[in-house]
N, C-alpha and C. Protein backbone atom coordinates (compact mmCIF):
# COMPACT_ATOMS: atom_id res chain seq x y z
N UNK A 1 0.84 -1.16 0.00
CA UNK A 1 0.00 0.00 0.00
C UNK A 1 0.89 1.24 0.00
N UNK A 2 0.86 1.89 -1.25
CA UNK A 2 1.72 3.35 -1.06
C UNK A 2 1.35 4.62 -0.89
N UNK A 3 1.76 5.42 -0.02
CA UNK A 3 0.83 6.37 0.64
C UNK A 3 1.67 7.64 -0.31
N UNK A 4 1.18 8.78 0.16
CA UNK A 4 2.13 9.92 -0.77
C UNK A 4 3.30 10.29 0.70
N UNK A 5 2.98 10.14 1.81
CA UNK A 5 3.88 10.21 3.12
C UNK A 5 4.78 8.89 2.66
N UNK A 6 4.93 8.02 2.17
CA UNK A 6 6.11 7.25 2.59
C UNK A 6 5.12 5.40 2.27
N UNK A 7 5.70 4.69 2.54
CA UNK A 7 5.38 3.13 2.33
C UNK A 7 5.22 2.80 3.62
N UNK A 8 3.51 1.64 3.31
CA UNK A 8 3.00 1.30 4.80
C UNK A 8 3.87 -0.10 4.91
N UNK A 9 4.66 -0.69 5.65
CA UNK A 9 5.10 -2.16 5.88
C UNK A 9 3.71 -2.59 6.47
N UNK A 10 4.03 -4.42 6.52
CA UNK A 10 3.14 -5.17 6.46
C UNK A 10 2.45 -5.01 8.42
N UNK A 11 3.76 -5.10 9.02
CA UNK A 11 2.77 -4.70 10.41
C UNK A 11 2.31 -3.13 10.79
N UNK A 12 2.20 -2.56 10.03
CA UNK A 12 1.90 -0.92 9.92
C UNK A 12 2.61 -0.12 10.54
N UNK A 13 3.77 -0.15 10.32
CA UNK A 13 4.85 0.74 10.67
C UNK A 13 4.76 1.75 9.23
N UNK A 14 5.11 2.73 9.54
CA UNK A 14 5.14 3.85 8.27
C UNK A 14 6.71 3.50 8.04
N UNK A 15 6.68 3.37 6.37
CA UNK A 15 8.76 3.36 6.43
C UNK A 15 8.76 4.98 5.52
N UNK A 16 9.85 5.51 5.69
CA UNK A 16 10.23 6.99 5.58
C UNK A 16 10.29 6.50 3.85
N UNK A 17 10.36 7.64 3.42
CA UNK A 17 10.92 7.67 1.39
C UNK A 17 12.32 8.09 1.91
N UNK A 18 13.36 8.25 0.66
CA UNK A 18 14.80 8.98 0.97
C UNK A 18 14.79 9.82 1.32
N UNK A 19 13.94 10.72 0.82
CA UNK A 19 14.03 12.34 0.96
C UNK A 19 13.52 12.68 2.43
N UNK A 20 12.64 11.95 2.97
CA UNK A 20 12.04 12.37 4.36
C UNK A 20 13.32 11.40 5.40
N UNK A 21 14.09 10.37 5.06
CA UNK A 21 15.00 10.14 5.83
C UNK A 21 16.38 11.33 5.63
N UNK A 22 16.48 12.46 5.12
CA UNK A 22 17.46 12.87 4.53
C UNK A 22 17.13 14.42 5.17
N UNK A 23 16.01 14.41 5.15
CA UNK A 23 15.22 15.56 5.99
C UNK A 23 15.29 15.16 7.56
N UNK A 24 14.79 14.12 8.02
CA UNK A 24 15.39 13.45 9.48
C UNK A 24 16.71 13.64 10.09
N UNK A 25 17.66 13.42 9.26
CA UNK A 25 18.66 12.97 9.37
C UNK A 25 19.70 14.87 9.41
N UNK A 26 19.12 15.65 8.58
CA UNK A 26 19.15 17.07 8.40
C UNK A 26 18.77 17.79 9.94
N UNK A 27 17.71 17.52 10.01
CA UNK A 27 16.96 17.85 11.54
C UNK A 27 17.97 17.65 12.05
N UNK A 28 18.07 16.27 12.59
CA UNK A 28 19.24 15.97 13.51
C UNK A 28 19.92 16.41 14.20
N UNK A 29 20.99 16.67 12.90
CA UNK A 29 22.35 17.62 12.79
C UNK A 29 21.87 19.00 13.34
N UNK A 30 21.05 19.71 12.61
CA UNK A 30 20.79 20.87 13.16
C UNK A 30 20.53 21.05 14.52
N UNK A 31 20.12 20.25 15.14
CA UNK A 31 19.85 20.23 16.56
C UNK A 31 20.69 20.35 17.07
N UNK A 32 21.59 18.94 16.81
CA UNK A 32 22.96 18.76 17.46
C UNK A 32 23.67 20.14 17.47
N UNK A 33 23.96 21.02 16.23
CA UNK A 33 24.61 22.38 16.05
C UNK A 33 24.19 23.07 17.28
N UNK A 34 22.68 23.47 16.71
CA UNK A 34 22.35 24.44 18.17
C UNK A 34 22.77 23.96 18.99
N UNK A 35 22.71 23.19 19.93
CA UNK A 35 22.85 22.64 20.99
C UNK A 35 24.17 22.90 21.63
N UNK A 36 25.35 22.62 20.72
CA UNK A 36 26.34 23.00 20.78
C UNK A 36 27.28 24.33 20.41
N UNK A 37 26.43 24.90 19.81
CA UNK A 37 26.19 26.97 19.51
C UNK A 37 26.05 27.58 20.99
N UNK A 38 24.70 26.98 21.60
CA UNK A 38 24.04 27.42 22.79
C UNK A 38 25.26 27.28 23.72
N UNK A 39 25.63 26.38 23.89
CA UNK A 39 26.41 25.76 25.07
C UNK A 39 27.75 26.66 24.99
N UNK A 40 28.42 26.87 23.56
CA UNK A 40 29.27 27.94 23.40
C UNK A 40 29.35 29.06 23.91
N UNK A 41 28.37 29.64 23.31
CA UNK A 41 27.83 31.18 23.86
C UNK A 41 27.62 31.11 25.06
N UNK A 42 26.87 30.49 25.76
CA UNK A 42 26.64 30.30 27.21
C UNK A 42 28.19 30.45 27.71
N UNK A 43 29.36 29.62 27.29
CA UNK A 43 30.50 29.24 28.60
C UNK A 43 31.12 30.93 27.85
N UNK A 44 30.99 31.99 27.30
CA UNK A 44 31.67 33.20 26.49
C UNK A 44 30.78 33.99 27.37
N UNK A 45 29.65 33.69 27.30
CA UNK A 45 28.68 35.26 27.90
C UNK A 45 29.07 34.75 29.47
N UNK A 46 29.12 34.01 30.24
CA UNK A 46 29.17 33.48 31.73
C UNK A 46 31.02 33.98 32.25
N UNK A 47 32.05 33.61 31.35
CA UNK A 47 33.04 34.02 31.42
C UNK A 47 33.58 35.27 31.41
N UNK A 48 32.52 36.38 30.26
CA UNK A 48 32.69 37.80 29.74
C UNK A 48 32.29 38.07 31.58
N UNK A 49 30.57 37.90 31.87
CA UNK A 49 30.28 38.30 33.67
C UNK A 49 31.23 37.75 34.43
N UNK A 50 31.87 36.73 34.64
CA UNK A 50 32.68 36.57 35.63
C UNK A 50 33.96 37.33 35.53
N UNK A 51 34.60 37.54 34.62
CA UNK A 51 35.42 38.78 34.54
C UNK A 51 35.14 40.28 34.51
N UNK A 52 34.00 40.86 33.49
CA UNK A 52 34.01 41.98 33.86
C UNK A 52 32.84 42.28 34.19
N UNK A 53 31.68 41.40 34.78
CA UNK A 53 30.72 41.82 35.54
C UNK A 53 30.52 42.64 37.01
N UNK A 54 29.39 42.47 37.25
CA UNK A 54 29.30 43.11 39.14
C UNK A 54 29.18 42.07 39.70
N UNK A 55 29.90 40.92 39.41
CA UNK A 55 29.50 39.78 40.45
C UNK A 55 30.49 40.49 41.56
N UNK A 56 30.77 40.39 42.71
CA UNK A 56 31.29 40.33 43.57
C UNK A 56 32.74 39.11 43.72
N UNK A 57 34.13 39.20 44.31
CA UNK A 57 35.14 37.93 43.89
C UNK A 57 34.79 36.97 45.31
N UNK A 58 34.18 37.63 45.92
CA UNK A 58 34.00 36.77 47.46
C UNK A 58 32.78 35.66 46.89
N UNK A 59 31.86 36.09 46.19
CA UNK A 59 30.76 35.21 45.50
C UNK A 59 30.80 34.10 44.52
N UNK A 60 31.81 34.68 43.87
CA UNK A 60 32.60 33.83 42.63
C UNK A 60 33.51 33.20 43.40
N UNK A 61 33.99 33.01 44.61
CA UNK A 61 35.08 31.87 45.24
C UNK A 61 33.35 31.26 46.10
N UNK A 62 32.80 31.66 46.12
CA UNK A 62 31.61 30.46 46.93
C UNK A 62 31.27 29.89 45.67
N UNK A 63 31.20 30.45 44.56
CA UNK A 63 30.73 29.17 43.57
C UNK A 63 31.72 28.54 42.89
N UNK A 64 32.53 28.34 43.11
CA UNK A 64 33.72 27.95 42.10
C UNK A 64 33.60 26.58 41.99
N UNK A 65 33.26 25.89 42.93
CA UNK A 65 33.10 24.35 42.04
C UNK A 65 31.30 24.27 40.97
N UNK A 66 30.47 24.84 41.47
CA UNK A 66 29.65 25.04 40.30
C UNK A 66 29.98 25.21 39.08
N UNK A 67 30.43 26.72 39.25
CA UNK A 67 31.06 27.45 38.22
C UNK A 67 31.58 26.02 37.05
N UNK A 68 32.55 25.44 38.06
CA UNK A 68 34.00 24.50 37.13
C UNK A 68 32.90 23.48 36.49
N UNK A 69 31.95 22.91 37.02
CA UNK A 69 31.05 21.80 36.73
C UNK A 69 30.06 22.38 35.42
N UNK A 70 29.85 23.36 35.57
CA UNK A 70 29.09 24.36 34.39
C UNK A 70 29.95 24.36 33.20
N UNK A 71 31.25 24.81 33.30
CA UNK A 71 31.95 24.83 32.29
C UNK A 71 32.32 23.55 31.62
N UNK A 72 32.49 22.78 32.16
CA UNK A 72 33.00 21.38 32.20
C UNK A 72 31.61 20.35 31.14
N UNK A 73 30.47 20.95 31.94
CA UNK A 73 29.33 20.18 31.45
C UNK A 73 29.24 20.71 29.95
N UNK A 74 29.50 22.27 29.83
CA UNK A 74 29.60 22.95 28.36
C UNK A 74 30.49 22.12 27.13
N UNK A 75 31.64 21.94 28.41
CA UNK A 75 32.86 21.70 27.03
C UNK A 75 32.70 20.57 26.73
N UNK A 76 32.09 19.52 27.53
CA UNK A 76 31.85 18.32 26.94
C UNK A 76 30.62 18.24 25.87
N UNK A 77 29.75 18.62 25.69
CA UNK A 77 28.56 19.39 24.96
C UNK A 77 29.15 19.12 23.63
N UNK A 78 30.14 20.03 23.53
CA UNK A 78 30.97 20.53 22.59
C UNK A 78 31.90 19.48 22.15
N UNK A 79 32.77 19.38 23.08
CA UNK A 79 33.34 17.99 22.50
C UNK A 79 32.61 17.12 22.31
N UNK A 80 31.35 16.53 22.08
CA UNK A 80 30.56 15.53 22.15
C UNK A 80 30.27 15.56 20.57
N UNK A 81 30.22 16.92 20.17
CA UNK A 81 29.28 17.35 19.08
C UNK A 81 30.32 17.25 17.96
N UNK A 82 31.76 17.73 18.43
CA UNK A 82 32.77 17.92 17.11
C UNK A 82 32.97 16.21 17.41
N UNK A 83 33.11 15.55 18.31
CA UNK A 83 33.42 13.85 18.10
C UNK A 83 32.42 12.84 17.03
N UNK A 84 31.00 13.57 17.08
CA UNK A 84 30.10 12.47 16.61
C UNK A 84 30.05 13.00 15.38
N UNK A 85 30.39 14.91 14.87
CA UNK A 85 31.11 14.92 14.20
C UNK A 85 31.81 14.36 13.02
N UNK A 86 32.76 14.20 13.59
CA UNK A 86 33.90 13.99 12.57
C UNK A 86 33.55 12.08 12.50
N UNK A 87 33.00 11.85 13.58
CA UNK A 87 32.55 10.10 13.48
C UNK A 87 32.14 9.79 12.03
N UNK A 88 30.75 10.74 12.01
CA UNK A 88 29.75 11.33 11.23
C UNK A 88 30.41 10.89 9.94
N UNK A 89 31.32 11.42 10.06
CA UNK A 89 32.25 12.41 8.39
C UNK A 89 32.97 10.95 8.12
N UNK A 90 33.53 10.31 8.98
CA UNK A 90 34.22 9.46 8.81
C UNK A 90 33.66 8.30 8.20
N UNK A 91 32.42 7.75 8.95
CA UNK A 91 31.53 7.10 8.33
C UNK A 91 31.16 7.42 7.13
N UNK A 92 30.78 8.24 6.65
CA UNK A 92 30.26 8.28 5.34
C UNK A 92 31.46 8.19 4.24
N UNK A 93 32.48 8.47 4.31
CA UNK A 93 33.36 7.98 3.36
C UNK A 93 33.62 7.32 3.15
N UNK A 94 33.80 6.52 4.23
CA UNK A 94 33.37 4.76 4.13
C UNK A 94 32.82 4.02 3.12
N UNK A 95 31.53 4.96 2.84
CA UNK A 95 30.47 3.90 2.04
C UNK A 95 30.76 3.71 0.97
């Protein structure tokens, strides 16, 4: 049974066409980007206030292991994103 959305399989699972797996697969990535855009900007704008903001330095030594865990949680974000990345890249040359 062929639908104009995509092909019904026999236990009625919808299967995707190329173009809507290619669009999926597009999504994805884009997510992944933001995600890792956000997390950027976040550890740049948090760093810009902790240097030349009005935080107070007595406030910023009470949070400093936050602080380090914030940054930490960022950069892995990031490294997560350029690893699966270049995985990504790697794989497909493969084929």
């Amino acid at each position: 049974m062929a639908e104009e959305n995509g092909k019904e399989a026999t236990n009625g699972v919808k299967l995707l066409t190329a173009k809507q797996e290619i669009e999926l697969e597009r999504n994805k990535w884009r997510g992944r980007r933001r995600m890792a855009g956000t997390a950027l900007a976040a550890m740049i704008i948090v760093m810009i206030l902790l240097l030349f903001g009005p935080i107070p330095e007595t406030r910023i030594k009470t949070l400093e292991e936050p602080i380090v865990w914030f940054f930490f949680s960022m950069a892995s974000i990031i490294g997560a994103y350029m690893g699966f990345t270049s995985w990504a890249s790697k794989g497909k040359k493969g084929e």
